[in-house]
N, C-alpha and C. Protein backbone atom coordinates (compact mmCIF):
# COMPACT_ATOMS: atom_id res chain seq x y z
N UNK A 1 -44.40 24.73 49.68
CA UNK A 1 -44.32 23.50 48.93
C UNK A 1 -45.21 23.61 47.70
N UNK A 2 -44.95 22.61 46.64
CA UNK A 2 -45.74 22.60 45.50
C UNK A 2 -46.86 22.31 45.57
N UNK A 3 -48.25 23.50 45.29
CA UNK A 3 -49.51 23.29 45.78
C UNK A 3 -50.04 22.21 45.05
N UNK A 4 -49.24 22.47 43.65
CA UNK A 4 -50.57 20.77 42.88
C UNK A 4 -50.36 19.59 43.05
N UNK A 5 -49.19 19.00 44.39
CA UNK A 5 -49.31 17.70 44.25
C UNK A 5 -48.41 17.84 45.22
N UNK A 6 -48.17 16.53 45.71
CA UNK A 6 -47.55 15.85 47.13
C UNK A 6 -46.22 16.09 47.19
N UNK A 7 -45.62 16.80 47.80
CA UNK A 7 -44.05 16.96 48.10
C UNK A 7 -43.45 15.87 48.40
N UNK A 8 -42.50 15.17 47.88
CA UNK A 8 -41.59 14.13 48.71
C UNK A 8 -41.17 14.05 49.51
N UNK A 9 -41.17 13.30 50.71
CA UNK A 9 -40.39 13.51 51.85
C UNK A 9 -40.14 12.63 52.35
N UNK A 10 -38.76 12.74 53.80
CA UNK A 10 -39.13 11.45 54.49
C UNK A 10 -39.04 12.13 55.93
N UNK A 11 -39.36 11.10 56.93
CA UNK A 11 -39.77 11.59 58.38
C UNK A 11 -39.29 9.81 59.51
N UNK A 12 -39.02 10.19 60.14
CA UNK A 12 -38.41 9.43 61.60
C UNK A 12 -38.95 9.83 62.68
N UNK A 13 -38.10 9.24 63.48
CA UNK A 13 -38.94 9.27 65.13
C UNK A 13 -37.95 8.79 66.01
N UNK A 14 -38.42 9.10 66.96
CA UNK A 14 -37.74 8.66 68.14
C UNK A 14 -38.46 8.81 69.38
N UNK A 15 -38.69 8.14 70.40
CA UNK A 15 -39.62 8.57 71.74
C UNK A 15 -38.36 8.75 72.69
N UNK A 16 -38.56 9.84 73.39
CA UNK A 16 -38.02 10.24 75.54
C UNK A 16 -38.51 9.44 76.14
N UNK A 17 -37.75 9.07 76.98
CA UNK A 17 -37.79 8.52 78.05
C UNK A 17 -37.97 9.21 78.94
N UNK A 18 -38.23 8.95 80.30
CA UNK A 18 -38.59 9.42 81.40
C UNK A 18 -37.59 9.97 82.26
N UNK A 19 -36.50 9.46 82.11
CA UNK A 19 -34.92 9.82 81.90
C UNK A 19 -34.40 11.49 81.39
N UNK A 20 -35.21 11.63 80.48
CA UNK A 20 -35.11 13.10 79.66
C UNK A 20 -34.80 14.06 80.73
N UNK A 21 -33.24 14.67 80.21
CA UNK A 21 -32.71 15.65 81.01
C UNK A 21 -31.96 16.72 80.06
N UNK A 22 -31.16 17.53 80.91
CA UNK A 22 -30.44 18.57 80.15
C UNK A 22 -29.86 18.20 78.73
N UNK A 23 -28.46 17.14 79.37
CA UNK A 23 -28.14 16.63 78.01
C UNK A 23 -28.86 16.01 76.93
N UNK A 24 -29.93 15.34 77.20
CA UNK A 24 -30.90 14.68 75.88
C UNK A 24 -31.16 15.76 75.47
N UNK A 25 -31.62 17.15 76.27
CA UNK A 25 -32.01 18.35 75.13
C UNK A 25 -30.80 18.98 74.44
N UNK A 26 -29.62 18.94 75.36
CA UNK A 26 -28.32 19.36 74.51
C UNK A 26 -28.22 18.42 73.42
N UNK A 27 -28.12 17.23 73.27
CA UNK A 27 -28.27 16.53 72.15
C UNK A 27 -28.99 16.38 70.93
N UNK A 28 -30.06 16.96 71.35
CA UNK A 28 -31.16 16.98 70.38
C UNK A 28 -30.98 18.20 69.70
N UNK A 29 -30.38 19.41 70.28
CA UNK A 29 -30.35 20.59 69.58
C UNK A 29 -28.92 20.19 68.62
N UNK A 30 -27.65 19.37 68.67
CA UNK A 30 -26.96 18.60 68.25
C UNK A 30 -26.94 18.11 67.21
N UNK A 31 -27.91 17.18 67.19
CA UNK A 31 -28.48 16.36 65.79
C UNK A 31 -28.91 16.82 65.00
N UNK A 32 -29.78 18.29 65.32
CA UNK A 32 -30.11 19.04 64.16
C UNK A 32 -29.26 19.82 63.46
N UNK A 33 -27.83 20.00 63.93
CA UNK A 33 -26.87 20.97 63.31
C UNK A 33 -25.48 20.03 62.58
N UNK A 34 -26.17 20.48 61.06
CA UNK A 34 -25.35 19.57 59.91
C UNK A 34 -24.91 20.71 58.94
N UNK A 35 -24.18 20.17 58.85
CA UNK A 35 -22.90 21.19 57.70
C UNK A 35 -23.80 21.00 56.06
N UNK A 36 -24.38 19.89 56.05
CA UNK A 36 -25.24 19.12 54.83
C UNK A 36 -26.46 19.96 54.15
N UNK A 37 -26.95 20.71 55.03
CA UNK A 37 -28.31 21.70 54.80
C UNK A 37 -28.03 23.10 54.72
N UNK A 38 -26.75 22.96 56.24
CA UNK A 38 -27.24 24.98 56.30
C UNK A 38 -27.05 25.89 55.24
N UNK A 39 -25.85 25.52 54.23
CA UNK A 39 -24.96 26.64 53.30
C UNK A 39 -26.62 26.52 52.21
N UNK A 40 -27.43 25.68 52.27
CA UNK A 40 -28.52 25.86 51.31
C UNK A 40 -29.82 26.62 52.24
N UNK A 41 -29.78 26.51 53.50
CA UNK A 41 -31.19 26.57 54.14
C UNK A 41 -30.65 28.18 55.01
N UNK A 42 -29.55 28.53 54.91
CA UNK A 42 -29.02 29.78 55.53
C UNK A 42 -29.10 31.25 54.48
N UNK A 43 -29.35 30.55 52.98
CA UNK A 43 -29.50 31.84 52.35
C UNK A 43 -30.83 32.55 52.34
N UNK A 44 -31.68 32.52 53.14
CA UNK A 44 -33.08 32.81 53.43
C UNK A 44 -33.92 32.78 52.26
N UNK A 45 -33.67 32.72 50.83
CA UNK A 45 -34.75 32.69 49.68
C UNK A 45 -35.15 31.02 49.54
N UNK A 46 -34.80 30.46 49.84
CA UNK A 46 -35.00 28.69 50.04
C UNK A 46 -35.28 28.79 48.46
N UNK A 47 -34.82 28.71 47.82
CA UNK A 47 -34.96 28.40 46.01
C UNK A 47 -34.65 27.15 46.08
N UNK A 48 -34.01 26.03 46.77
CA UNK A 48 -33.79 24.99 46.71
C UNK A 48 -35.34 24.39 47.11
N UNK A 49 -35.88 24.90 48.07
CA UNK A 49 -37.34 24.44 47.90
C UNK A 49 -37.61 22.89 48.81
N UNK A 50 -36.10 23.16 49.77
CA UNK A 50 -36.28 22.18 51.27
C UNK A 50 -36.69 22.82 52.24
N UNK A 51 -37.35 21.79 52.99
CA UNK A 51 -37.82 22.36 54.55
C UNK A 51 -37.70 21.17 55.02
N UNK A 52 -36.80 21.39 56.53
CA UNK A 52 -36.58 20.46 57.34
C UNK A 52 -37.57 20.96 58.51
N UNK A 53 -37.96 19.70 59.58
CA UNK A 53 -38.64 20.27 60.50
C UNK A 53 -38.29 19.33 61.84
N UNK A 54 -38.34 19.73 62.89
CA UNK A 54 -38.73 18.84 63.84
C UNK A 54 -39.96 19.02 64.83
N UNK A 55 -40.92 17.93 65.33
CA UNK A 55 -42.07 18.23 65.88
C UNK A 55 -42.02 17.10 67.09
N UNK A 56 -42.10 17.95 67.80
CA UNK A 56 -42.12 16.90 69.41
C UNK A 56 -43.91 17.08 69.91
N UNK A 57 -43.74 16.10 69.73
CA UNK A 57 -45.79 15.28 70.41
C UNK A 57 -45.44 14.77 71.48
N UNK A 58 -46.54 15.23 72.51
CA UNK A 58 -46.47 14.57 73.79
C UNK A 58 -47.93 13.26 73.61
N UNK A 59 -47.28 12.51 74.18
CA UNK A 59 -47.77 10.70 74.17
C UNK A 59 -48.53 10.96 75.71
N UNK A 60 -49.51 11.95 75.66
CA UNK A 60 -50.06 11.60 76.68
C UNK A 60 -51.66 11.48 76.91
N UNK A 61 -52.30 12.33 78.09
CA UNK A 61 -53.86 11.98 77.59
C UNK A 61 -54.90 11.05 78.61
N UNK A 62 -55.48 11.03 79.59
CA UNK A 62 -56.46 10.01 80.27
C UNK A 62 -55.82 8.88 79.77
N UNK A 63 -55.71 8.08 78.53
CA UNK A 63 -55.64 6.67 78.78
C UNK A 63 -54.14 5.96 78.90
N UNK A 64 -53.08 7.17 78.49
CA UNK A 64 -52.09 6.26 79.14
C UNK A 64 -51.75 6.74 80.65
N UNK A 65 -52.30 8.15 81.13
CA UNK A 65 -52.15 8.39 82.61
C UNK A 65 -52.65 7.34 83.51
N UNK A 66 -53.83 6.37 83.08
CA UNK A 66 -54.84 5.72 83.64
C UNK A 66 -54.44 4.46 83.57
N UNK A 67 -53.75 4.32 82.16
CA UNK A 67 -53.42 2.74 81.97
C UNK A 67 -52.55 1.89 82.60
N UNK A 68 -53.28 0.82 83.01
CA UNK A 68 -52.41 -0.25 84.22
C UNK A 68 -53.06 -1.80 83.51
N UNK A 69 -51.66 -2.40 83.55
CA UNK A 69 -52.33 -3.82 83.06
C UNK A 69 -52.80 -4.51 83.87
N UNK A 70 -53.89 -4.88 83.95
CA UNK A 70 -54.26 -5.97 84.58
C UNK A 70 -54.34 -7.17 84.39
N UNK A 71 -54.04 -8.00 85.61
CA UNK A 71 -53.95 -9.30 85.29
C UNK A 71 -55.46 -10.32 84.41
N UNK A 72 -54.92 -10.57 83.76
CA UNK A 72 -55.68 -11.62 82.39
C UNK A 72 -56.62 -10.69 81.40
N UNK A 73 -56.11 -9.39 81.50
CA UNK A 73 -56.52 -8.40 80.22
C UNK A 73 -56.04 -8.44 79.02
N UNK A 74 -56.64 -8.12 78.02
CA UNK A 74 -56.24 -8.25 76.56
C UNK A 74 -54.78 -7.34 76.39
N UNK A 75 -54.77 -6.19 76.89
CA UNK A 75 -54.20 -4.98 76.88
C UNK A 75 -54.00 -4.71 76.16
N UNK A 76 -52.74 -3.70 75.68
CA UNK A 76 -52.17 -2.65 74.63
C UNK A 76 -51.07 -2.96 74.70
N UNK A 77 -50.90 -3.46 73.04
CA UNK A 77 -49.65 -4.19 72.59
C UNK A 77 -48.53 -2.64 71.98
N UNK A 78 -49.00 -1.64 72.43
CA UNK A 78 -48.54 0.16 72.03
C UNK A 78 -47.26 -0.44 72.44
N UNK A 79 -46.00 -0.12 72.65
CA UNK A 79 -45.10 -0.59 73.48
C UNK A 79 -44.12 0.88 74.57
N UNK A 80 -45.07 1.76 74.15
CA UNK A 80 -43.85 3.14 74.33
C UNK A 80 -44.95 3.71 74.97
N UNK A 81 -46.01 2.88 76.07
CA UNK A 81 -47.07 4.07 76.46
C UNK A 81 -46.49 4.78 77.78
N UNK A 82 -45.13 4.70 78.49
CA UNK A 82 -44.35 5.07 79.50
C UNK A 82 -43.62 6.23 78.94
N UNK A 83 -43.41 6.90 77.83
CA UNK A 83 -42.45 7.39 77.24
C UNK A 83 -43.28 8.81 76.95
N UNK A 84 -42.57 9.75 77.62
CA UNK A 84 -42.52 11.31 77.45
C UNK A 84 -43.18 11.74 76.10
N UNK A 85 -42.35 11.28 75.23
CA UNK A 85 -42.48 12.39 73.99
C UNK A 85 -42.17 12.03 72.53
N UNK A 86 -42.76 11.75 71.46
CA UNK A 86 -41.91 11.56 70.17
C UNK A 86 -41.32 12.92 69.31
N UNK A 87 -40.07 12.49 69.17
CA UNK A 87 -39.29 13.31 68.36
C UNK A 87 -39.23 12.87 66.94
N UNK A 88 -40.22 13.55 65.83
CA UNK A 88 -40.34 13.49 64.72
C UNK A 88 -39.66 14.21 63.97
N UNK A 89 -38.55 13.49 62.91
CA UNK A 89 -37.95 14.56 62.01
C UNK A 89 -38.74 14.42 60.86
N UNK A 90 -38.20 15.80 60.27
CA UNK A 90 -39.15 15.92 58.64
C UNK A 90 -38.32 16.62 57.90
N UNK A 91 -38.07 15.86 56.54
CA UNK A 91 -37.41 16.40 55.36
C UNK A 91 -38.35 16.42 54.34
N UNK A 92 -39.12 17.71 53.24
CA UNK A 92 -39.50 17.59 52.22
C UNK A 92 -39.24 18.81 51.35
N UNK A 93 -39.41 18.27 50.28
CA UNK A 93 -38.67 19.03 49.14
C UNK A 93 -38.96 19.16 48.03
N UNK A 94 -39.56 20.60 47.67
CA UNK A 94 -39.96 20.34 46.18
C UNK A 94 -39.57 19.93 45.17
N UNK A 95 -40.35 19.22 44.40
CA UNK A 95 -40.19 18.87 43.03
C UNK A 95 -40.39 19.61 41.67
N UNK A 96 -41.30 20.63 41.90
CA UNK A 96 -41.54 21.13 40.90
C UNK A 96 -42.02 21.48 40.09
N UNK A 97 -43.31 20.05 40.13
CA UNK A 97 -43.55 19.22 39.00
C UNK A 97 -44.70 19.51 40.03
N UNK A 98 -46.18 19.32 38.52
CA UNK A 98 -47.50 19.16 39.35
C UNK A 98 -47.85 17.47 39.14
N UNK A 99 -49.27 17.51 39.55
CA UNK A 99 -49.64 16.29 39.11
C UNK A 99 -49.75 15.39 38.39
N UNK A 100 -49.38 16.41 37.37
CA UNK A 100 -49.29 15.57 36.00
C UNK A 100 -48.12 15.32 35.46
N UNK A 101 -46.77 15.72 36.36
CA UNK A 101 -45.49 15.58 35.99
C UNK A 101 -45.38 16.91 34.95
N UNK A 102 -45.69 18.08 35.46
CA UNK A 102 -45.02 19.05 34.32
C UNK A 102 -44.96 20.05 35.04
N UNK A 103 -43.33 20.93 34.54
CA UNK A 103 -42.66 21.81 35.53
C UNK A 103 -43.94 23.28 35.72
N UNK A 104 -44.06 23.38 37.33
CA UNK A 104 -44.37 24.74 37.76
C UNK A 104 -43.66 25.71 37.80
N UNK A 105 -42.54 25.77 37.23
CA UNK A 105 -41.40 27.46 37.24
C UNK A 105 -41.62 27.18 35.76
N UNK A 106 -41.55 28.71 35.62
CA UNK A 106 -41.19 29.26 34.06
C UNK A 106 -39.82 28.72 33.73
N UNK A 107 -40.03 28.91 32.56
CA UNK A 107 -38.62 27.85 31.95
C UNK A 107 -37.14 28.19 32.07
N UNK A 108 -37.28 29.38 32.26
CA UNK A 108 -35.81 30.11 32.67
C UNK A 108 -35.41 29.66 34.30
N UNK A 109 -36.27 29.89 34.85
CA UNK A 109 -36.46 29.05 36.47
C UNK A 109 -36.17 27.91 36.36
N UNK A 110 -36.72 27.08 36.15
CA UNK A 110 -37.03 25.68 36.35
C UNK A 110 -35.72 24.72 35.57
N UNK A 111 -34.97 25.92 34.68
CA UNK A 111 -33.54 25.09 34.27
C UNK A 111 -32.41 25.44 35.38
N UNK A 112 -32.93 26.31 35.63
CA UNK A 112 -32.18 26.74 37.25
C UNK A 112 -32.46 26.29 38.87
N UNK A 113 -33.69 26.14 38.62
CA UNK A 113 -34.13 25.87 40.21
C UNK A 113 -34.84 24.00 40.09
N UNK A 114 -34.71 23.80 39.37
CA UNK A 114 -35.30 22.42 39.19
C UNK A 114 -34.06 21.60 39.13
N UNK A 115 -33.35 21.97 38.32
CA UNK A 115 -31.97 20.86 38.63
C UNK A 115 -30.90 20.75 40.02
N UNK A 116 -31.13 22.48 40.05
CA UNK A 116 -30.04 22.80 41.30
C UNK A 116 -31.00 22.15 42.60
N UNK A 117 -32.23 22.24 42.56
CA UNK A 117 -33.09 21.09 44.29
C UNK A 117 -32.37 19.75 43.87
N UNK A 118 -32.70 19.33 42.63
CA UNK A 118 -32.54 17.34 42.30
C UNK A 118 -30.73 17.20 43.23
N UNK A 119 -30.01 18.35 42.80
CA UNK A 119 -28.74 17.96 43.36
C UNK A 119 -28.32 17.80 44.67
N UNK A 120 -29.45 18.21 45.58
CA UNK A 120 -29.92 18.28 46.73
C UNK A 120 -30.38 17.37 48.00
N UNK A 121 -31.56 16.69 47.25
CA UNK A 121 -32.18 15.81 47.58
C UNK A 121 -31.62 14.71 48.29
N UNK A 122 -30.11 13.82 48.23
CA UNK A 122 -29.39 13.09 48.45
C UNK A 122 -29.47 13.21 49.72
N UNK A 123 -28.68 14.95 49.93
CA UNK A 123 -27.98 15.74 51.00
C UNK A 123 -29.66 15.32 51.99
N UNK A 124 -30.45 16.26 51.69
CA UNK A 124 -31.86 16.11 52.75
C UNK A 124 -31.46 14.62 53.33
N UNK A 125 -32.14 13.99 52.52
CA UNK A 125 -32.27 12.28 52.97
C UNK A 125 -31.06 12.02 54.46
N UNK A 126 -30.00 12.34 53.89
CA UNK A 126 -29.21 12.35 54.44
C UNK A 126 -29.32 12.60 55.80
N UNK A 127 -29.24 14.29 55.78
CA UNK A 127 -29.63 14.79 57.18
C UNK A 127 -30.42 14.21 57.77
N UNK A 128 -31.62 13.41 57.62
CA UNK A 128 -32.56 12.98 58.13
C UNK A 128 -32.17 11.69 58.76
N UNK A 129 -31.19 10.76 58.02
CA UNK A 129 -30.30 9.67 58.67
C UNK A 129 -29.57 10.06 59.97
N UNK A 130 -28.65 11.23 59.66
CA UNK A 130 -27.92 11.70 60.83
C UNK A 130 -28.95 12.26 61.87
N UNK A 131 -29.89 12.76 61.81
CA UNK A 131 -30.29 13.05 62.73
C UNK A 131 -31.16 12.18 63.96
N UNK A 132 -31.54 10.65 63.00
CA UNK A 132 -32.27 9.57 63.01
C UNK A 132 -30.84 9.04 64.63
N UNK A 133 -29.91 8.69 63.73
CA UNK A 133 -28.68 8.28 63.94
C UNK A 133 -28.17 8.69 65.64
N UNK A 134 -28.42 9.86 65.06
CA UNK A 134 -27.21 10.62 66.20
C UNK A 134 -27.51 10.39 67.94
N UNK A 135 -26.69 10.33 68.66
CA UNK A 135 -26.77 9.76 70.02
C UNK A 135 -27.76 10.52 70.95
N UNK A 136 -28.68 10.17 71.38
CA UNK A 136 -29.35 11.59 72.30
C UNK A 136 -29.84 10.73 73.13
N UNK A 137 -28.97 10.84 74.41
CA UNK A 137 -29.73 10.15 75.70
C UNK A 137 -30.92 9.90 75.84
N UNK A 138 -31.38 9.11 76.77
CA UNK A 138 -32.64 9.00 77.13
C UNK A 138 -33.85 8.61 76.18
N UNK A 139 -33.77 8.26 74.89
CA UNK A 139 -34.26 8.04 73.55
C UNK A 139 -34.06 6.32 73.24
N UNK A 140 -35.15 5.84 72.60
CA UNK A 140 -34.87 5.25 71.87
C UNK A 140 -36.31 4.69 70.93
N UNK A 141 -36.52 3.50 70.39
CA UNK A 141 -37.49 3.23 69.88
C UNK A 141 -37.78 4.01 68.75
N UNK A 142 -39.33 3.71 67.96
CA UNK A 142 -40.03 4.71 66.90
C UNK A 142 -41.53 4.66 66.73
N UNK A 143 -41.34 5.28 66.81
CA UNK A 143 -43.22 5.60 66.13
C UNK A 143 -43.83 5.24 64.94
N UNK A 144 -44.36 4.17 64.96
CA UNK A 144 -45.14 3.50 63.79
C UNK A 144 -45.97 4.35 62.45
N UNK A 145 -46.50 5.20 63.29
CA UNK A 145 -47.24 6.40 62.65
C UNK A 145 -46.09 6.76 61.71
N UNK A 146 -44.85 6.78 61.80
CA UNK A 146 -43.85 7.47 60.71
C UNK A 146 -42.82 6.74 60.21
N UNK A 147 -43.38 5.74 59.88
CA UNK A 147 -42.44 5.03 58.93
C UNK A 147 -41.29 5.53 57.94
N UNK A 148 -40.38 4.51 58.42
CA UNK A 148 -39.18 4.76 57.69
C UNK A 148 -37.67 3.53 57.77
N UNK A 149 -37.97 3.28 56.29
CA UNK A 149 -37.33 2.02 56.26
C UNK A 149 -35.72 1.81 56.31
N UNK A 150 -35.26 2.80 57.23
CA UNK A 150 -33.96 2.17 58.13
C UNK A 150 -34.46 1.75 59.18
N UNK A 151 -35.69 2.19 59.99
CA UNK A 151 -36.16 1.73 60.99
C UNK A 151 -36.35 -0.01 61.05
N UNK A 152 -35.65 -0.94 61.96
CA UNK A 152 -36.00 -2.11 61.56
C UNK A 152 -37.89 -2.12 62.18
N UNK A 153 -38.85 -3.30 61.49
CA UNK A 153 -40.04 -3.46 62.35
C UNK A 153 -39.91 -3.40 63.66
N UNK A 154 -39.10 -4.62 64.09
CA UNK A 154 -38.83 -4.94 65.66
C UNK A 154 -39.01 -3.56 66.42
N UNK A 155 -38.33 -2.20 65.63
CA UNK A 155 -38.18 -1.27 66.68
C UNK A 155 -39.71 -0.80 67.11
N UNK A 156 -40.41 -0.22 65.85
CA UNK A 156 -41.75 0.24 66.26
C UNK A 156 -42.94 -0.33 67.25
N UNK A 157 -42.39 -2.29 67.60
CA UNK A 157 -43.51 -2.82 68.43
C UNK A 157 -42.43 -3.53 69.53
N UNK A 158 -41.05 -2.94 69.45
CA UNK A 158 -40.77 -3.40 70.85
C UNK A 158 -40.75 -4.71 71.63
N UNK A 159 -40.93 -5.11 72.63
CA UNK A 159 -41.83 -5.73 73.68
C UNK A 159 -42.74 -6.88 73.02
N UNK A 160 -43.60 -5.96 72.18
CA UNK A 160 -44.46 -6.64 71.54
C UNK A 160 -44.40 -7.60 70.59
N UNK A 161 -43.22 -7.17 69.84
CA UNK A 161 -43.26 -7.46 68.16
C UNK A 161 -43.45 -9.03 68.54
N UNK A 162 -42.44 -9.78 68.88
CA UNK A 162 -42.79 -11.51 69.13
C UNK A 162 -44.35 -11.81 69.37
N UNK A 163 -45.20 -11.27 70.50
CA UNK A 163 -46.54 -11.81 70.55
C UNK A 163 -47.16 -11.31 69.26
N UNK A 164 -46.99 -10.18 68.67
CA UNK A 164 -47.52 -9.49 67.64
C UNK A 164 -47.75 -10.56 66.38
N UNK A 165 -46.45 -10.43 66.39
CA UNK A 165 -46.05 -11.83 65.38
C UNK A 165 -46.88 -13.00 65.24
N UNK A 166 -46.55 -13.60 66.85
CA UNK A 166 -47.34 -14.89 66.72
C UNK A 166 -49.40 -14.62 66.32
N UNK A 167 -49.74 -13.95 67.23
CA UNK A 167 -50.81 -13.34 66.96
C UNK A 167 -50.89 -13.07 65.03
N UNK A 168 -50.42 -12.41 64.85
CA UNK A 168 -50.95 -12.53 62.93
C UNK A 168 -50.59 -14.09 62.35
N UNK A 169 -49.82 -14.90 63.13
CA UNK A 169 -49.52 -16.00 62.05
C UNK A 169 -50.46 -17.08 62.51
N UNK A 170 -51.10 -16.75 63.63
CA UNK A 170 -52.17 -18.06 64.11
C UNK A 170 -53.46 -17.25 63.96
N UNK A 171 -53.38 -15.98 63.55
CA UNK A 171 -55.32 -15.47 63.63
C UNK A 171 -55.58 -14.80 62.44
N UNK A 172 -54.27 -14.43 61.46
CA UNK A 172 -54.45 -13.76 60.20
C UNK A 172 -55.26 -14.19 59.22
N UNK A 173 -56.44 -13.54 58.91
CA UNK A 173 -57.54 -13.81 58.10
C UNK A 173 -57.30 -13.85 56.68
N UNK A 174 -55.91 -13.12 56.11
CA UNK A 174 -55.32 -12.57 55.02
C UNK A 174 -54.42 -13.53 54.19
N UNK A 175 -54.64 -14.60 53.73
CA UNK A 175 -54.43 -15.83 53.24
C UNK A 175 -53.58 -15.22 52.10
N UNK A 176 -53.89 -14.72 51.23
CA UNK A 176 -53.02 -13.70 50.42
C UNK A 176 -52.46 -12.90 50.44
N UNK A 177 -52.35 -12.16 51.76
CA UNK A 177 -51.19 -11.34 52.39
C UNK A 177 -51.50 -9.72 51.35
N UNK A 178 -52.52 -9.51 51.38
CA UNK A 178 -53.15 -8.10 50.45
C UNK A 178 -52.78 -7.23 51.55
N UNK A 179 -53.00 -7.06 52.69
CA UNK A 179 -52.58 -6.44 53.72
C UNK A 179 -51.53 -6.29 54.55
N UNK A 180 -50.60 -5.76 53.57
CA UNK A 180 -49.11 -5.30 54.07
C UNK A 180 -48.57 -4.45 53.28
N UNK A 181 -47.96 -3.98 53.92
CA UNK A 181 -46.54 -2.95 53.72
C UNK A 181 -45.54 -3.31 54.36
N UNK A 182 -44.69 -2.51 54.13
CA UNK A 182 -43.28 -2.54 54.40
C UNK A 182 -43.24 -2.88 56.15
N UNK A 183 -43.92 -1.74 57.00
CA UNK A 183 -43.88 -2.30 58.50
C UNK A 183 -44.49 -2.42 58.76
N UNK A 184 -45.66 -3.88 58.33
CA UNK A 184 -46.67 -4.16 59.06
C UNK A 184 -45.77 -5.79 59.52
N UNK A 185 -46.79 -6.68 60.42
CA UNK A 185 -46.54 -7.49 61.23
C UNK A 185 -46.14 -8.30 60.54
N UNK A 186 -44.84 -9.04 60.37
CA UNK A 186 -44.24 -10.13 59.36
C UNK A 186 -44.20 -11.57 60.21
């Protein structure tokens, strides 16, 4: 990726269920195979300057092995602390361009390899929908940590999102609402 400055990308999620069997892994190997990437990501010189990835994190650890609600505890409004595994996709893709917005390929390059990625870029995004998309048993929900705005809020807090909710609209200190983004608590 382009060392002087932040690659664009986008990234999703999905958590396993406990459910997770053959077919959820047949599926998952599934979702990653798109007609949309390979004819660019199969010629091994990657001059297009995408990298797709997927990274499975296990959600585990002492405190959700341990964790049990108890009656009249505050608890953990987490909503996915039962759930195997998150399945994180990742699309990013160079630009080109450093920090200051000015091309890193020599100029003979960069009329070649800078326009031919931009024509690209669509396609990535894309894949990253379908793969978001695509059916894989035993799955569902997302991981907050990886925002991404097809994801509705509701999905990332689950269970929660209603108390969540009420909780910021009767205790929110933030009178001017400086503290938000896109999926924080509405």
């Amino acid at each position: 990726m382009d060392s002087d400055g932040p690659a664009p990308h986008k990234i999703t999620s999905r958590l396993a269920d406990c459910g997770w069997n053959n077919e959820s892994r047949k599926a998952l190997i599934c979702s990653l195979q798109s007609s949309l990437l390979a004819p660019l990501l199969c010629k091994g010189d990657n001059q297009y300057g995408i990298h797709t990835y997927i990274t499975i994190g296990a959600i585990s650890g002492e405190f959700y092995k341990n964790y049990k609600e108890e009656a009249g505890a505050i608890g953990s409004a987490f909503p996915y602390k039962d759930r195997l595994f998150t399945l994180q996709y990742q699309a990013w893709w160079d630009e080109f361009l450093d920090v200051d917005g000015q091309m890193t390929l020599p100029p003979a390059d960069a009329v070649v390899y800078g326009v031919e990625n931009r024509k690209y870029i669509n396609r990535t995004e894309d894949w990253i929908e379908r793969c978001r998309n695509y059916d894989i048993p035993q799955t569902g929900g997302a991981f907050i940590s990886f925002k991404d705005a097809s994801v509705t809020t509701a999905d990332y807090f689950s269970d929660s999102y209603d108390d969540l909710k009420e909780v910021k609209e009767n205790y929110s200190q933030d009178d001017n609402l400086l503290l938000r983004s896109r999926k924080t608590i509405i």
